[in-house]
Protein backbone atom coordinates (compact mmCIF):
# COMPACT_ATOMS: atom_id res chain seq x y z
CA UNK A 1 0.00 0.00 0.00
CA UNK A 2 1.38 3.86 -0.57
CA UNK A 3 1.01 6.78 1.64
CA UNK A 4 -2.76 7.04 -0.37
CA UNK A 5 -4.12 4.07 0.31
CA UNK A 6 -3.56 2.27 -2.56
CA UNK A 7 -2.21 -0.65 -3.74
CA UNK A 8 0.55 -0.69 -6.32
CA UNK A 9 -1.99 -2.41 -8.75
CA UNK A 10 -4.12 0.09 -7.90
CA UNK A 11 -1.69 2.75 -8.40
CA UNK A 12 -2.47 4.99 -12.12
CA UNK A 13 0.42 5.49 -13.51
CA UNK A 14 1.48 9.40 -13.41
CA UNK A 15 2.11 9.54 -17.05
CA UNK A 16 -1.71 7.97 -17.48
CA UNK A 17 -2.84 11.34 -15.62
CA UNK A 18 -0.97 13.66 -17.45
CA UNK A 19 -1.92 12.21 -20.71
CA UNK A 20 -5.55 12.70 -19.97
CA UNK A 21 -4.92 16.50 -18.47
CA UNK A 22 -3.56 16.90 -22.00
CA UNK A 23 -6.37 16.00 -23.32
CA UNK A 24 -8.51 18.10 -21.57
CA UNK A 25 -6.41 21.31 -22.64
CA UNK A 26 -6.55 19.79 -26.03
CA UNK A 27 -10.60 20.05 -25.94
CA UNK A 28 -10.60 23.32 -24.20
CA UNK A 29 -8.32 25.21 -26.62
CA UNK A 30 -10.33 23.46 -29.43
CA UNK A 31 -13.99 24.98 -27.25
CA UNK A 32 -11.80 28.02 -27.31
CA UNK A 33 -10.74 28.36 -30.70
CA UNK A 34 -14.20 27.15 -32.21
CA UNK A 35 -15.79 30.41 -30.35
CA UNK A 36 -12.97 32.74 -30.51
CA UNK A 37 -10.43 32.26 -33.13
CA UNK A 38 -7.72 33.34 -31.29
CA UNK A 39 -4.46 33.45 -33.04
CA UNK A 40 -2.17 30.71 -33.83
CA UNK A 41 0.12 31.95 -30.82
CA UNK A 42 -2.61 31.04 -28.99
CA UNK A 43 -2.05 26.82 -28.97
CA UNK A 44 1.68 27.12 -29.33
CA UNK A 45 1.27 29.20 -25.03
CA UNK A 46 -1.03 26.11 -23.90
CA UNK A 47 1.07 23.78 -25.46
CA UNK A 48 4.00 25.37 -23.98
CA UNK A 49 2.77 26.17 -20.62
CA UNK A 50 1.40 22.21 -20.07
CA UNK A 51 4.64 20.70 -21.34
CA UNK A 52 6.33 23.09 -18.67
CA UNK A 53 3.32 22.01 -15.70
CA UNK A 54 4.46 18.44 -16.67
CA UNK A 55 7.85 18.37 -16.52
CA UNK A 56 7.58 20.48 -12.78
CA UNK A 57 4.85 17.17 -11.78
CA UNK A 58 7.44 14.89 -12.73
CA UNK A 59 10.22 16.62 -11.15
CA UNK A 60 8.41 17.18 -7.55
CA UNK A 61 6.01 14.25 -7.61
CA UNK A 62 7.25 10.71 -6.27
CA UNK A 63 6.69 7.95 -8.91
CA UNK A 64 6.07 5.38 -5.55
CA UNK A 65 2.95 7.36 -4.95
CA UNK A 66 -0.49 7.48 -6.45
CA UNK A 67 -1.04 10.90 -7.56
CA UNK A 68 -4.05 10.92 -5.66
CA UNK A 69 -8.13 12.49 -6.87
CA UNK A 70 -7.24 15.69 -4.36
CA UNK A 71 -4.21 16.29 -7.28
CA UNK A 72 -6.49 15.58 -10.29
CA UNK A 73 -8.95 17.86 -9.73
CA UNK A 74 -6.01 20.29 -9.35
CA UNK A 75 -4.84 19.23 -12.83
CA UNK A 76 -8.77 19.45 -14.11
CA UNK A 77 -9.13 22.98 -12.95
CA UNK A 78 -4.90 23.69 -13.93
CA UNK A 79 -5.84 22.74 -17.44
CA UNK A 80 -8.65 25.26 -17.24
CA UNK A 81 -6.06 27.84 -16.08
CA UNK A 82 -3.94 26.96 -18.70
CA UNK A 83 -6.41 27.99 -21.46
CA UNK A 84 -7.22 31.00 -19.78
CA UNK A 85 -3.13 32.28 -19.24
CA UNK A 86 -3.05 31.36 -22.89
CA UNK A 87 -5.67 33.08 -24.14
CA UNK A 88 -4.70 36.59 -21.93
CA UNK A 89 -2.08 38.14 -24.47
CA UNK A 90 -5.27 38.12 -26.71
CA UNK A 91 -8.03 39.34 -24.48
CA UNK A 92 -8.59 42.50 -26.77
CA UNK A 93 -9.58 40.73 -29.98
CA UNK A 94 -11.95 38.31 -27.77
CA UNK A 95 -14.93 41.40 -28.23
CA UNK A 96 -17.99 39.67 -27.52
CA UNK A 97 -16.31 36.84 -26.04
CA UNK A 98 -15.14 38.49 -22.93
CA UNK A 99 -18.42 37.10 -20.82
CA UNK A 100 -17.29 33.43 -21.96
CA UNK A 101 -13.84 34.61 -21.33
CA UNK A 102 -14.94 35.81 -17.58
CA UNK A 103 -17.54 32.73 -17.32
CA UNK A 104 -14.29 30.56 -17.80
CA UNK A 105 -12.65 32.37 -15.18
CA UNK A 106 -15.35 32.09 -12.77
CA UNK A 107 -15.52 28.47 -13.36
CA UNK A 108 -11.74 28.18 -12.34
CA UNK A 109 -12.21 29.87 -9.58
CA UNK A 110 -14.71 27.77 -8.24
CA UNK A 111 -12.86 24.62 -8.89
CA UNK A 112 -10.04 26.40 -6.62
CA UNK A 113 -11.98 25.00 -3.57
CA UNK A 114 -12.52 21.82 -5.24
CA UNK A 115 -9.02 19.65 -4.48
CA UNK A 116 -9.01 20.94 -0.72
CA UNK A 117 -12.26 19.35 0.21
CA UNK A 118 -11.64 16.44 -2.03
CA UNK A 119 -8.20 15.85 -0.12
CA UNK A 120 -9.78 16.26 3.37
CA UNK A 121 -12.11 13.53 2.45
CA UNK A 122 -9.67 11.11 0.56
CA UNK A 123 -7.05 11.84 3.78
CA UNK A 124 -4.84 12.50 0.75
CA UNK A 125 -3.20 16.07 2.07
CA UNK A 126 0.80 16.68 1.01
CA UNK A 127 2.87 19.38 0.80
CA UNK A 128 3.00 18.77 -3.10
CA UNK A 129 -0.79 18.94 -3.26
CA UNK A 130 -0.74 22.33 -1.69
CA UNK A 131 2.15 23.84 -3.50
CA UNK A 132 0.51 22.53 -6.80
CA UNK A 133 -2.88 24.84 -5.84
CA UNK A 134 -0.83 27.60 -5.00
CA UNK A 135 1.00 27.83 -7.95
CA UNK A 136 -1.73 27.49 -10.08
CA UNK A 137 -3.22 30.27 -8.12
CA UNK A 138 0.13 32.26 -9.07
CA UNK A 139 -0.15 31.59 -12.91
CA UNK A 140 -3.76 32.28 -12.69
CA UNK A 141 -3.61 36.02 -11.31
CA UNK A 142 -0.59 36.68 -13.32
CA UNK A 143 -2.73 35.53 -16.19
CA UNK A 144 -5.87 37.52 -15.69
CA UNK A 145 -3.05 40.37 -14.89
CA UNK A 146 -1.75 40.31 -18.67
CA UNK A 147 -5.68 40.21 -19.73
CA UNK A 148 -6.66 43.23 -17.58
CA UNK A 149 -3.31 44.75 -19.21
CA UNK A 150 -4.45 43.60 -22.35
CA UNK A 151 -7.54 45.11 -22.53
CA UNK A 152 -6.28 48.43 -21.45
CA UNK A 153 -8.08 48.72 -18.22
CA UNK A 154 -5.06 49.53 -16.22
CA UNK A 155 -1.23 50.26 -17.10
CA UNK A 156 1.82 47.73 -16.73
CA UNK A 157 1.64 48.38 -13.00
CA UNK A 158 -1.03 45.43 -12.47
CA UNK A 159 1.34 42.95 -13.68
CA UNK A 160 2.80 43.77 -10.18
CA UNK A 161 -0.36 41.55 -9.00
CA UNK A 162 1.05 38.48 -10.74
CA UNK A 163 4.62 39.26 -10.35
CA UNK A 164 5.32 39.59 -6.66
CA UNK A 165 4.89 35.98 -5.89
CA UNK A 166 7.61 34.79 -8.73
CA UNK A 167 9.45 37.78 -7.39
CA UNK A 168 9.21 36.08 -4.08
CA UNK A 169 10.43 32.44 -5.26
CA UNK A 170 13.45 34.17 -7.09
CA UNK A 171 14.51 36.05 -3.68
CA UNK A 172 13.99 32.64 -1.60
CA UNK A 173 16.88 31.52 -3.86
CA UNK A 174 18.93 34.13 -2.58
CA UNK A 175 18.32 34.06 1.42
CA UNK A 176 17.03 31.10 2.77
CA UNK A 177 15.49 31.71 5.73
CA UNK A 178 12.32 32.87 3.21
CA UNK A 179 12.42 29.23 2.53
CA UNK A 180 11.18 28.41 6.11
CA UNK A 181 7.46 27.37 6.39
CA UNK A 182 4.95 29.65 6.96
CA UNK A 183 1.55 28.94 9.50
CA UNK A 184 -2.00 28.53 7.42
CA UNK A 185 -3.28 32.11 6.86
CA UNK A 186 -6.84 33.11 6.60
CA UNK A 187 -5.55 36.43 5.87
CA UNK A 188 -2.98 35.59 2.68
CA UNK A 189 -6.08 32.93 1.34
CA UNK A 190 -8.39 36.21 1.54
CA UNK A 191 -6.17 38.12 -0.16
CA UNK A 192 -5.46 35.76 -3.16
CA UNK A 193 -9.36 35.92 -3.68
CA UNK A 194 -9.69 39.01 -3.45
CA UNK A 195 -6.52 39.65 -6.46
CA UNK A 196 -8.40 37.10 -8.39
CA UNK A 197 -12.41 38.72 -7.92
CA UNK A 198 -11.12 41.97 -9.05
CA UNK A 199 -8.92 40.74 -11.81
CA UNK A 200 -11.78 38.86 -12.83
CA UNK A 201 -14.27 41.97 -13.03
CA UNK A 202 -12.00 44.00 -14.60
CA UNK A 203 -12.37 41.71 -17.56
CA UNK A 204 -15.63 42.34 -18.09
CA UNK A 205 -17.41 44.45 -20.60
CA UNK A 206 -19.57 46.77 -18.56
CA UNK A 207 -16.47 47.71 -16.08
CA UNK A 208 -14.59 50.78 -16.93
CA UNK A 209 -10.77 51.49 -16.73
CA UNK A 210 -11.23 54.01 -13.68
CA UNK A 211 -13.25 51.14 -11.63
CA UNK A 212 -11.05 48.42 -12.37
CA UNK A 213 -7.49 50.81 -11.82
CA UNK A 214 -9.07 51.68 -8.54
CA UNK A 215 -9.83 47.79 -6.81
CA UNK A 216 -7.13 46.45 -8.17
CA UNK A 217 -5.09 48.77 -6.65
CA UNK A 218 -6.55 47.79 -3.73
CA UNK A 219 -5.77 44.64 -4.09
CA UNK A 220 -2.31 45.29 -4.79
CA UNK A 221 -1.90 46.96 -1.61
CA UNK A 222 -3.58 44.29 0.41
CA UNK A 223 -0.78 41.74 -1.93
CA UNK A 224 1.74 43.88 -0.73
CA UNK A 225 1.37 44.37 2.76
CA UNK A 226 0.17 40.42 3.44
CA UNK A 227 3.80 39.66 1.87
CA UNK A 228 5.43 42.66 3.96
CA UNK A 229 3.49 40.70 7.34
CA UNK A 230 4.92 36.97 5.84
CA UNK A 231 8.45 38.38 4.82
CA UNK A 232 8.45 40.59 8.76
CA UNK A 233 7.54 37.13 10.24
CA UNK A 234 10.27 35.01 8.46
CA UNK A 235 12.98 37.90 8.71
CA UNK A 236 12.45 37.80 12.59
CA UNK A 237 12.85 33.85 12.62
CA UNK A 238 15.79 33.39 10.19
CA UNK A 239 18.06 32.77 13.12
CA UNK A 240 15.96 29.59 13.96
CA UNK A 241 15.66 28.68 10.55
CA UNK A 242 19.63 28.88 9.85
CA UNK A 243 20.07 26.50 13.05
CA UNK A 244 17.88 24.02 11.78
């Protein structure tokens, strides 16, 4: 038996997963390009951005293990995501499209909640389960970030909303106490939904640039003092962490 509950005959092989999470990015970016016609870019981002999902699973994920139902419906809704970071750069030819563009998003954010209550009742938590939804949350707001840019309802300055967090990971390679594990926040979860409500209304026809410019920068000072609060609480525990 693994760490899942499941016996090795049992156990689906990983690559079995990600074949069918290709699929479904296959079917969406066909849905996608049926009602949109994006541009060829288009396929060649979703292509590129699964290969590059895949070859981080492999990397992180331990082939002893079943990947578990908590993960797949991570990789249902991360195909989802996928599509939508994809289709950003383009968000100003969609037109019409933009409800089914913010529908989609909706949709993704409701499967966000999804994996956690699936894990709970599976007993299936890891630390790779939660790092996979949190990343995906990452690439989503930076994604809805470049469509908000996009469709010129605020300047470069939101990317900031989608940019922190990478900025984050690049600085934890640098001084390693940010490396040291944080406590569960309700705060920092608030905050992420809040970056991803008002992304996601910005998109949308009926919302002007001076509505969306003002909650999102909201939101990007709520982003930036929650990570001021994280990096203050790791900075005043790096001594600990260096012992350790």
């Amino acid at each position: 038996m693994d760490s899942n509950g499941h016996s090795a005959s049992q156990r689906m092989p990983l690559a079995l997963d990600l074949v069918w999470g290709s699929g479904l990015v296959a079917l969406f970016c066909a849905a996608t390009g049926w009602l949109t016609q994006p541009p060829v870019l288009f396929y060649f981002l979703a292509a590129a951005l699964y290969l590059a999902a895949c070859a981080l699973i492999i990397r992180f994920w331990p082939e002893t293990r079943d990947f578990g139902w908590a993960n797949r419906a991570t990789l249902l809704r991360g195909s989802l995501v996928i599509v939508l970071v994809a289709l950003a750069p383009f968000a100003d030819h969609l037109t019409d499209n933009l409800w089914l563009y913010g529908w989609m998003a909706l949709l993704a954010l409701i499967l966000d909640g999804v994996d956690g209550k699936v894990a709970r009742a599976t007993g299936s938590q890891s630390d790779f389960g939660a790092r996979f939804d949190m990343e995906l949350d990452a690439l989503f707001i930076l994604g809805l970030s470049v469509a908000v840019l996009a469709l010129g309802k605020a300047g470069p300055w939101v990317l900031a909303l989608g940019l922190i967090r990478y900025a984050f990971v690049v600085a934890s390679h640098f001084l390693d106490w940010l490396n040291a594990p944080l406590p569960e926040s309700f705060r920092r979860k608030t905050v992420c939904v809040w970056q991803i409500v008002t992304l996601l209304v910005a998109v949308l026809p009926p919302v002007n640039a001076l509505f969306a410019s003002i909650t999102l920068a909201t939101a990007l000072a709520l982003l930036v003092w929650s990570f001021f609060l994280d990096i203050h609480w790791l900075y005043q525990r790096r001594h600990h962490h260096d012992v350790h």
